[in-house]
C-alpha atoms as a PDB file:
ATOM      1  CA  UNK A   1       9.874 -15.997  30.566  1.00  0.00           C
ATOM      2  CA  UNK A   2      10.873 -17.608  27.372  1.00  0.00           C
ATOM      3  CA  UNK A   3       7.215 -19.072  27.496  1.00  0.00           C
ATOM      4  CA  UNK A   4       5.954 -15.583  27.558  1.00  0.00           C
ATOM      5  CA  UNK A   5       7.830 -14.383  25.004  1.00  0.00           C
ATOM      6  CA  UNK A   6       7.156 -17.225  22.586  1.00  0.00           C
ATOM      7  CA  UNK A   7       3.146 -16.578  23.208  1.00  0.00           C
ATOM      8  CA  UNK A   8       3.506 -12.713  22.399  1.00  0.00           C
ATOM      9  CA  UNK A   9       5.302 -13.785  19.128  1.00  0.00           C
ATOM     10  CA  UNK A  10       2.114 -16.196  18.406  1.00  0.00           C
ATOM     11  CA  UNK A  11      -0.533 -13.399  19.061  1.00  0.00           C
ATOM     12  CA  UNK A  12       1.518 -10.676  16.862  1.00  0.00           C
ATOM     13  CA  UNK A  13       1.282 -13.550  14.452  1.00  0.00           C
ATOM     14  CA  UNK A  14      -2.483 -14.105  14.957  1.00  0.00           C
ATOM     15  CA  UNK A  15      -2.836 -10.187  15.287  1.00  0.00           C
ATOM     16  CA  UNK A  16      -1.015  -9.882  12.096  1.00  0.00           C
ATOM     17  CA  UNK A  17      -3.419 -12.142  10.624  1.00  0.00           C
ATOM     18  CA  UNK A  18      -6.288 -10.765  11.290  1.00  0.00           C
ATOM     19  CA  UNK A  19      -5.993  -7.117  10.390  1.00  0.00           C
ATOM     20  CA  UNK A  20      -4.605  -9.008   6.894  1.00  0.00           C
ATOM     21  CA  UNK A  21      -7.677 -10.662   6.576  1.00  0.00           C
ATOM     22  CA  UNK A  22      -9.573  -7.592   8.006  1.00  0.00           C
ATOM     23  CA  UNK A  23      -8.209  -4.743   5.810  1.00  0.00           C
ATOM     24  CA  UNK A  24      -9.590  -3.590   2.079  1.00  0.00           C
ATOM     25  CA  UNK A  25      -6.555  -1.722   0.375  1.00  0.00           C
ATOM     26  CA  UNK A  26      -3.248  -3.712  -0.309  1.00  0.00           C
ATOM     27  CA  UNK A  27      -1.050  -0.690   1.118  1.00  0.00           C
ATOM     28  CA  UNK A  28      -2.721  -1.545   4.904  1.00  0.00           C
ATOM     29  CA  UNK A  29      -2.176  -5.307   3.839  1.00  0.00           C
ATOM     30  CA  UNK A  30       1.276  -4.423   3.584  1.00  0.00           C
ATOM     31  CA  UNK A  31       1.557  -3.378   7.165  1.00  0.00           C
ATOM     32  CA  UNK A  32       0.150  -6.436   8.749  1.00  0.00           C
ATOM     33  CA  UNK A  33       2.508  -8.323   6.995  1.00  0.00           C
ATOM     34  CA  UNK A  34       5.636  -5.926   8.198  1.00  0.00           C
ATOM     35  CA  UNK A  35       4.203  -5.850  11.496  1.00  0.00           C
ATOM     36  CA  UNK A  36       4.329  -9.648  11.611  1.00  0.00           C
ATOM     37  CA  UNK A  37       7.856  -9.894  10.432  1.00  0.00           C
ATOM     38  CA  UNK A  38       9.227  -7.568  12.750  1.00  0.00           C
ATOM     39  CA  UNK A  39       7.512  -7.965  16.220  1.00  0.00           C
ATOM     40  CA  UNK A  40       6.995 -12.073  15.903  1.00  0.00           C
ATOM     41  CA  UNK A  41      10.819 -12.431  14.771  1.00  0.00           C
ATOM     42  CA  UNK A  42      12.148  -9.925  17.259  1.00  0.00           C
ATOM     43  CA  UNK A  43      10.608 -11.879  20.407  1.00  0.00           C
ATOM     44  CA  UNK A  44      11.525 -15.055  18.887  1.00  0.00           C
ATOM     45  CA  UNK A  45      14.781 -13.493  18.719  1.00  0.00           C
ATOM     46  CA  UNK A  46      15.111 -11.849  22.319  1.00  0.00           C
ATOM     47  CA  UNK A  47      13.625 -15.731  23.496  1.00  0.00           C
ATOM     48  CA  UNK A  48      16.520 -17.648  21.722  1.00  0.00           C
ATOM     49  CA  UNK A  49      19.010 -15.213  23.578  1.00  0.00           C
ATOM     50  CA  UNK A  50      17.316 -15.945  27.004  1.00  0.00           C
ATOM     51  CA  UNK A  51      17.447 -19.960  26.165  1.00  0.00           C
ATOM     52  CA  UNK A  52      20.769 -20.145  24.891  1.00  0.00           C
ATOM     53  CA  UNK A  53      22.815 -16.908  25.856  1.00  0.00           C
ATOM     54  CA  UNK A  54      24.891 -15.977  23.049  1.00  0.00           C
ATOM     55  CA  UNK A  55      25.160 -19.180  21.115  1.00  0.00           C
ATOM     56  CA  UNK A  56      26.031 -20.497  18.004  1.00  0.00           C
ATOM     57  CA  UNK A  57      21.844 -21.328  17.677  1.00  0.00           C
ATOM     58  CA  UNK A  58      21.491 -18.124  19.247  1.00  0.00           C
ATOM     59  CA  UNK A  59      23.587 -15.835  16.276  1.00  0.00           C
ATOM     60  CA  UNK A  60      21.669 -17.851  13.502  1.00  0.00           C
ATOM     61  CA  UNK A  61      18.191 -16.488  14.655  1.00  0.00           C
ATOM     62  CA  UNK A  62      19.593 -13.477  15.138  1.00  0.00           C
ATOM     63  CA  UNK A  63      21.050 -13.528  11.483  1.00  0.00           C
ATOM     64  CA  UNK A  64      17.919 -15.163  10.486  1.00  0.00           C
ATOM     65  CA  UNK A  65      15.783 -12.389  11.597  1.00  0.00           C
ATOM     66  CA  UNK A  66      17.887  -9.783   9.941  1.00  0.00           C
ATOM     67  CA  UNK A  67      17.738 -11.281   6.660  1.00  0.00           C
ATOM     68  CA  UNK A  68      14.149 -11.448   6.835  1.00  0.00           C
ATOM     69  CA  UNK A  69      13.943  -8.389   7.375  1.00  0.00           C
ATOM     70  CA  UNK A  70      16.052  -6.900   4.737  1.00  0.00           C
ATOM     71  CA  UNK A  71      14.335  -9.251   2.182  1.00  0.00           C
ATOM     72  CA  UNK A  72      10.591  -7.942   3.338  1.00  0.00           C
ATOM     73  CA  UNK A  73      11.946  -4.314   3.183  1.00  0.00           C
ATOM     74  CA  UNK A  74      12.678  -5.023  -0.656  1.00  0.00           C
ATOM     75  CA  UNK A  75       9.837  -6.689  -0.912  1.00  0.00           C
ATOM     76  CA  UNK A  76       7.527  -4.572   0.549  1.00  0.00           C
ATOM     77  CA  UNK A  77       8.940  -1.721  -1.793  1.00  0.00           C
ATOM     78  CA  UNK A  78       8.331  -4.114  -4.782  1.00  0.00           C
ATOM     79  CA  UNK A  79       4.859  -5.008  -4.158  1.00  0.00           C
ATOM     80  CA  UNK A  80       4.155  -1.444  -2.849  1.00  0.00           C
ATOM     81  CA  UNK A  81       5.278   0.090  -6.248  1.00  0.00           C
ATOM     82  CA  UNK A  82       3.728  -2.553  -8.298  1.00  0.00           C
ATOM     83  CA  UNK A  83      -0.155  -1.670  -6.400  1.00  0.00           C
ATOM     84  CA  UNK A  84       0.702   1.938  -7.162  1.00  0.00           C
ATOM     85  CA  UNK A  85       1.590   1.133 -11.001  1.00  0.00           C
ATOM     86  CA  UNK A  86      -1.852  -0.876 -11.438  1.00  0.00           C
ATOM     87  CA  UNK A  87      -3.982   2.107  -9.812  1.00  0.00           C
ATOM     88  CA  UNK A  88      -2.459   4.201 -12.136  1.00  0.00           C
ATOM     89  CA  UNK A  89      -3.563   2.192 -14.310  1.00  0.00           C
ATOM     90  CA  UNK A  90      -7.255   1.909 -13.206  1.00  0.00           C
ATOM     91  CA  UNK A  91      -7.095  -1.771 -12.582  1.00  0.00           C
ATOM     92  CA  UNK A  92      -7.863  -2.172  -8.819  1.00  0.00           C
END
């Protein structure tokens, strides 16, 4: 199962990529990256639990995966304010 798990995290990863690498605008751009945050690091997550039960290594993923997603909220909001400010602008 923790096999499984692991090899969902690697396609959202891969899936992730791709629409990246696929998409024109930065705001879609923005997604993929979110998307990759969130669904890799919460199977990776649910996988560590089903290793270790709640461990010590366990907690720090957890905590791990919280952080990261607090920092890519505020940096999501960052970047997605700075696109808007340069279209504004006219530079695209």
């Amino acid at each position: 199962m923790i096999a499984v798990l692991l090899t969902i995290a690697v396609a959202c990863v891969w899936l992730g990529s791709f629409g990246f690498a696929r998409f024109g605008s930065a705001y879609d751009r923005l997604h993929c990256v979110t998307f990759v945050a969130v669904t890799g690091g919460f199977f990776v997550v649910v996988a560590a639990f089903l290793a270790d039960g709640v461990s010590d290594r366990a907690l720090k993923v957890l905590l791990f995966f919280l952080l990261t997603l607090a920092n890519g909220a505020a940096v999501a909001h960052a970047t997605g304010r700075a696109v808007m400010r340069r279209t504004e602008d006219g530079a695209e």
